[in-house]
C-alpha atoms as a PDB file:
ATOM      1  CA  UNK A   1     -10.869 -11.973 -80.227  1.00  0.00           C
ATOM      2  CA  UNK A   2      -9.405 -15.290 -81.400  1.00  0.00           C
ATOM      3  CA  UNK A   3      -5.904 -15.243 -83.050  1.00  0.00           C
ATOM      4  CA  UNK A   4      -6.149 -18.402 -84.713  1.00  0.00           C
ATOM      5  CA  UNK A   5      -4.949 -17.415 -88.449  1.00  0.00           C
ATOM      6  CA  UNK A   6      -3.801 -14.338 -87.413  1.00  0.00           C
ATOM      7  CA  UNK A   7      -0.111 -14.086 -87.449  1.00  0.00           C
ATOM      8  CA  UNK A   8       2.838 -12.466 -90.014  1.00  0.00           C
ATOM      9  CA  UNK A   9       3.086 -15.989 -91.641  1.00  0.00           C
ATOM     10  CA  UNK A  10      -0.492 -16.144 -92.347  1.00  0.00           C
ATOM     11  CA  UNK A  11      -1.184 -16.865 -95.790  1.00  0.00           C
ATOM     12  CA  UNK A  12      -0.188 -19.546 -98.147  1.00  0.00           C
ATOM     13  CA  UNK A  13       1.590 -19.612-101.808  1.00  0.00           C
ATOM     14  CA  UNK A  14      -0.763 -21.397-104.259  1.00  0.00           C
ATOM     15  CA  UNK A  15       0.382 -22.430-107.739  1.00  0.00           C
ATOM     16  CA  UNK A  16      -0.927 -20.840-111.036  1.00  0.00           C
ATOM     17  CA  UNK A  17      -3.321 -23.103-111.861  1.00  0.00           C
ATOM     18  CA  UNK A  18      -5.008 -23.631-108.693  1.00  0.00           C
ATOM     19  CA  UNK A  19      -5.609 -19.666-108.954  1.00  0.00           C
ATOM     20  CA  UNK A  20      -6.365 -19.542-112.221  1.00  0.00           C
ATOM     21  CA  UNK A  21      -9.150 -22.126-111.853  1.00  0.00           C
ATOM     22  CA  UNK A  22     -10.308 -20.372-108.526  1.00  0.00           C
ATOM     23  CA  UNK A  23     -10.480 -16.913-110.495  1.00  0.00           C
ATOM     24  CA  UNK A  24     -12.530 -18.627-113.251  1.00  0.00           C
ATOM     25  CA  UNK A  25     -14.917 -20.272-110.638  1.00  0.00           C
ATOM     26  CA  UNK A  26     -15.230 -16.395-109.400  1.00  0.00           C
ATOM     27  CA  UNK A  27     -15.903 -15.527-113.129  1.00  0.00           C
ATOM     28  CA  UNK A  28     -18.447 -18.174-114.102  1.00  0.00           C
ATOM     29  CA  UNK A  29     -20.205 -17.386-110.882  1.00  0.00           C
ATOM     30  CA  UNK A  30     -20.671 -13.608-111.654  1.00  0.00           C
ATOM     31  CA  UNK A  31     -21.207 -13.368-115.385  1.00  0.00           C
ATOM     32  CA  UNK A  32     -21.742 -10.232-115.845  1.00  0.00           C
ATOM     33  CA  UNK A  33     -19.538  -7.802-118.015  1.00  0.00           C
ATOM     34  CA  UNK A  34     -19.607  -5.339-115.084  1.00  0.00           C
ATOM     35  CA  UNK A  35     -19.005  -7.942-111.927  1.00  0.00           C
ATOM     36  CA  UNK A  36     -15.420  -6.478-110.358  1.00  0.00           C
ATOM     37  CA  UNK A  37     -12.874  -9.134-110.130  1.00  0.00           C
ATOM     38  CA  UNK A  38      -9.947  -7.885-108.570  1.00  0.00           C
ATOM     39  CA  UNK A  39      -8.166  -4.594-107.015  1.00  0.00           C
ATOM     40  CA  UNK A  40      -4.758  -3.171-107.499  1.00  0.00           C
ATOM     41  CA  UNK A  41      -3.350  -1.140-104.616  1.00  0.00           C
ATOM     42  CA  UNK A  42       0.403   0.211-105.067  1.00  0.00           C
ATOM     43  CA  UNK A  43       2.990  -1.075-102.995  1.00  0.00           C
ATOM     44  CA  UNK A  44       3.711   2.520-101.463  1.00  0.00           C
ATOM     45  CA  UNK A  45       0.026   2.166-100.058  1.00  0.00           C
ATOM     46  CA  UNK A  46       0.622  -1.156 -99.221  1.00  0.00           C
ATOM     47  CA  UNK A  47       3.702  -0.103 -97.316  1.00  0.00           C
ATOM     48  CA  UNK A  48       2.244   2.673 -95.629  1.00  0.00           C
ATOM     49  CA  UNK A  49      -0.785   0.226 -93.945  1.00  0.00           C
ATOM     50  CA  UNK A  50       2.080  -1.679 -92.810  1.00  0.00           C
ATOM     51  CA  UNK A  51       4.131   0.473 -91.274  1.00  0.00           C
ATOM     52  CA  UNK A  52       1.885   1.454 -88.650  1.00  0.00           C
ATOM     53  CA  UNK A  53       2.745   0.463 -85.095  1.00  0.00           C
ATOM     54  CA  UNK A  54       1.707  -3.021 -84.471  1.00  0.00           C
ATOM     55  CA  UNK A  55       0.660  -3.852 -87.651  1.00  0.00           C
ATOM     56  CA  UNK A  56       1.527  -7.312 -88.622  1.00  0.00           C
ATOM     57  CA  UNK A  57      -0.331  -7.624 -91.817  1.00  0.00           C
ATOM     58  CA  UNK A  58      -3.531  -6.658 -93.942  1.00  0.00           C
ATOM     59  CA  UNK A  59      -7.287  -6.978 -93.801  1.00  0.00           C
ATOM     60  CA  UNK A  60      -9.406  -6.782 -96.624  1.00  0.00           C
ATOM     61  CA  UNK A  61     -13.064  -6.013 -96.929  1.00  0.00           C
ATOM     62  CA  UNK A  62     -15.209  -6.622 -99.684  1.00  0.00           C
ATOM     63  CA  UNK A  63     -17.795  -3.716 -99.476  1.00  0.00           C
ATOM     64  CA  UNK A  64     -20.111  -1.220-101.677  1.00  0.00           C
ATOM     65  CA  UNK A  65     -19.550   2.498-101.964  1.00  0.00           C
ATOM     66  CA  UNK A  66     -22.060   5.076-101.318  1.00  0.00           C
ATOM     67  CA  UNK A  67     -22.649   4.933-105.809  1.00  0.00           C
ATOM     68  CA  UNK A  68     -23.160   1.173-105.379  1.00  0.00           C
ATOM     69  CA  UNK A  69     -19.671   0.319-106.878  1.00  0.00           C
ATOM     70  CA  UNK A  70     -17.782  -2.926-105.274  1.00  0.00           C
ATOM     71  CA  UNK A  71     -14.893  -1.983-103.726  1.00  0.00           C
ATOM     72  CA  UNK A  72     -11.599  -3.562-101.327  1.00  0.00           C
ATOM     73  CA  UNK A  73     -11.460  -1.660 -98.127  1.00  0.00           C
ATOM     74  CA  UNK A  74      -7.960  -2.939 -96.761  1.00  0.00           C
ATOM     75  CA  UNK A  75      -6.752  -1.933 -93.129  1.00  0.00           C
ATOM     76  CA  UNK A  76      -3.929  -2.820 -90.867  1.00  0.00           C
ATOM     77  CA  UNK A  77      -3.932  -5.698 -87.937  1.00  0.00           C
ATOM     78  CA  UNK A  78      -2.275  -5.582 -84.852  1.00  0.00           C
ATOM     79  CA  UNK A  79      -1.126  -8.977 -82.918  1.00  0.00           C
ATOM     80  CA  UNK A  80      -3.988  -9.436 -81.443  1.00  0.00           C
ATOM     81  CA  UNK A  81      -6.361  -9.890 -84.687  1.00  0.00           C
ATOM     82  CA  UNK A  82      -7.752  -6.403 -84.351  1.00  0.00           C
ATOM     83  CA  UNK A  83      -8.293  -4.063 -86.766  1.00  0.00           C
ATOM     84  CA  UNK A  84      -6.113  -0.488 -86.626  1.00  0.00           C
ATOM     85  CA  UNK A  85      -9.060   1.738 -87.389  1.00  0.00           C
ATOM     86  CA  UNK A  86     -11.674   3.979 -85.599  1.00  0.00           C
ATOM     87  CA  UNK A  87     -15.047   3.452 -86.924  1.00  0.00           C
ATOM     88  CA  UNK A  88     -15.994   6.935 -85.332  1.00  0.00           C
ATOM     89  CA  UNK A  89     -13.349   8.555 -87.152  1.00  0.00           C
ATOM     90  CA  UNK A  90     -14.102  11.562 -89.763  1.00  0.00           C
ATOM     91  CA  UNK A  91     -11.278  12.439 -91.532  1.00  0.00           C
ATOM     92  CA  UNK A  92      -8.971   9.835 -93.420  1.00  0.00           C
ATOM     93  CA  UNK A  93      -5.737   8.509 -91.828  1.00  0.00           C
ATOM     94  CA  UNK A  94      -7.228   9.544 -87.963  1.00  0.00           C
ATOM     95  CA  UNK A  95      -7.107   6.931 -85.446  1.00  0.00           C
ATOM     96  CA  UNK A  96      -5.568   4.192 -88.360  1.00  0.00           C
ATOM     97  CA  UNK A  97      -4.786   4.110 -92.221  1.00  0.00           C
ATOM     98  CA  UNK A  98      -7.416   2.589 -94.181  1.00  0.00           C
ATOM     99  CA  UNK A  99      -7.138   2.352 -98.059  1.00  0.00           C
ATOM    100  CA  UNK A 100     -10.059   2.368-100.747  1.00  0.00           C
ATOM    101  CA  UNK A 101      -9.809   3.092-103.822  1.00  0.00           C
ATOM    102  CA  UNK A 102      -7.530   0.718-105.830  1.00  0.00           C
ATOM    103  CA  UNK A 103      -7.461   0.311-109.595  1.00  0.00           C
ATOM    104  CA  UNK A 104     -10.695  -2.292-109.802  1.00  0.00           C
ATOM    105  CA  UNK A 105     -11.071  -4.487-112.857  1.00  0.00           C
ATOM    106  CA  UNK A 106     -12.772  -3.995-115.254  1.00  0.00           C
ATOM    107  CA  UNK A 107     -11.801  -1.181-116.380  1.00  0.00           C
ATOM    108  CA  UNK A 108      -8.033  -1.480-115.430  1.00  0.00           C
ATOM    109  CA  UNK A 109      -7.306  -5.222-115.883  1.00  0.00           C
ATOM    110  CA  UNK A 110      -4.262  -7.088-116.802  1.00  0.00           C
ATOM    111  CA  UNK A 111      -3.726  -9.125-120.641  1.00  0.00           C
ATOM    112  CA  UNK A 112      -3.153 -12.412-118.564  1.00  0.00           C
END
């Protein structure tokens, strides 16, 4: 797999209103009342992903529930730009931690 990107300084701070105007292209794009634009995930979940040997940061996956609802799959990735997870696994937190079901807006969005 190619590591390009994939490192613990991966990532970059944007200001306010370059994300504000990205968020509103999301918005104007997907009309709808309904359209999910963002995900809250606590930081003890967050800190849990990334405590897992070899973890040096977090994945996220944009992806649809078995009752159609939009949803941010986020799992841990090791040095090498893989994902901690086994796809064959059956039972949550076996063979990797991955994390589903954050607070999605709408219904639990911020005033600002």
């Amino acid at each position: 797999m190619a590591t390009d990107g994939i490192s613990p300084d991966t990532g970059e701070p944007i200001s306010g209103e370059t994300a504000k105007r990205w968020i509103d292209n999301y918005k104007n794009a997907n009309p709808e009342p309904d359209t999910k634009i963002a995900c809250f995930y606590g930081v003890n979940r967050i800190n849990e992903i990334l405590a897992q040997p070899d973890c040096i940061g977090i994945r996220s996956y944009y992806a649809i529930d078995d009752s159609g609802v939009k949803q941010l799959v986020l799992v841990g990735v090791n040095p090498e730009g893989n994902n901690i997870w086994d796809l064959t696994a059956t039972l949550p937190n076996e063979g990797g931690l991955i994390m589903d079901r954050g607070g999605l807006c709408p219904p639990i969005c911020p005033d600002n």
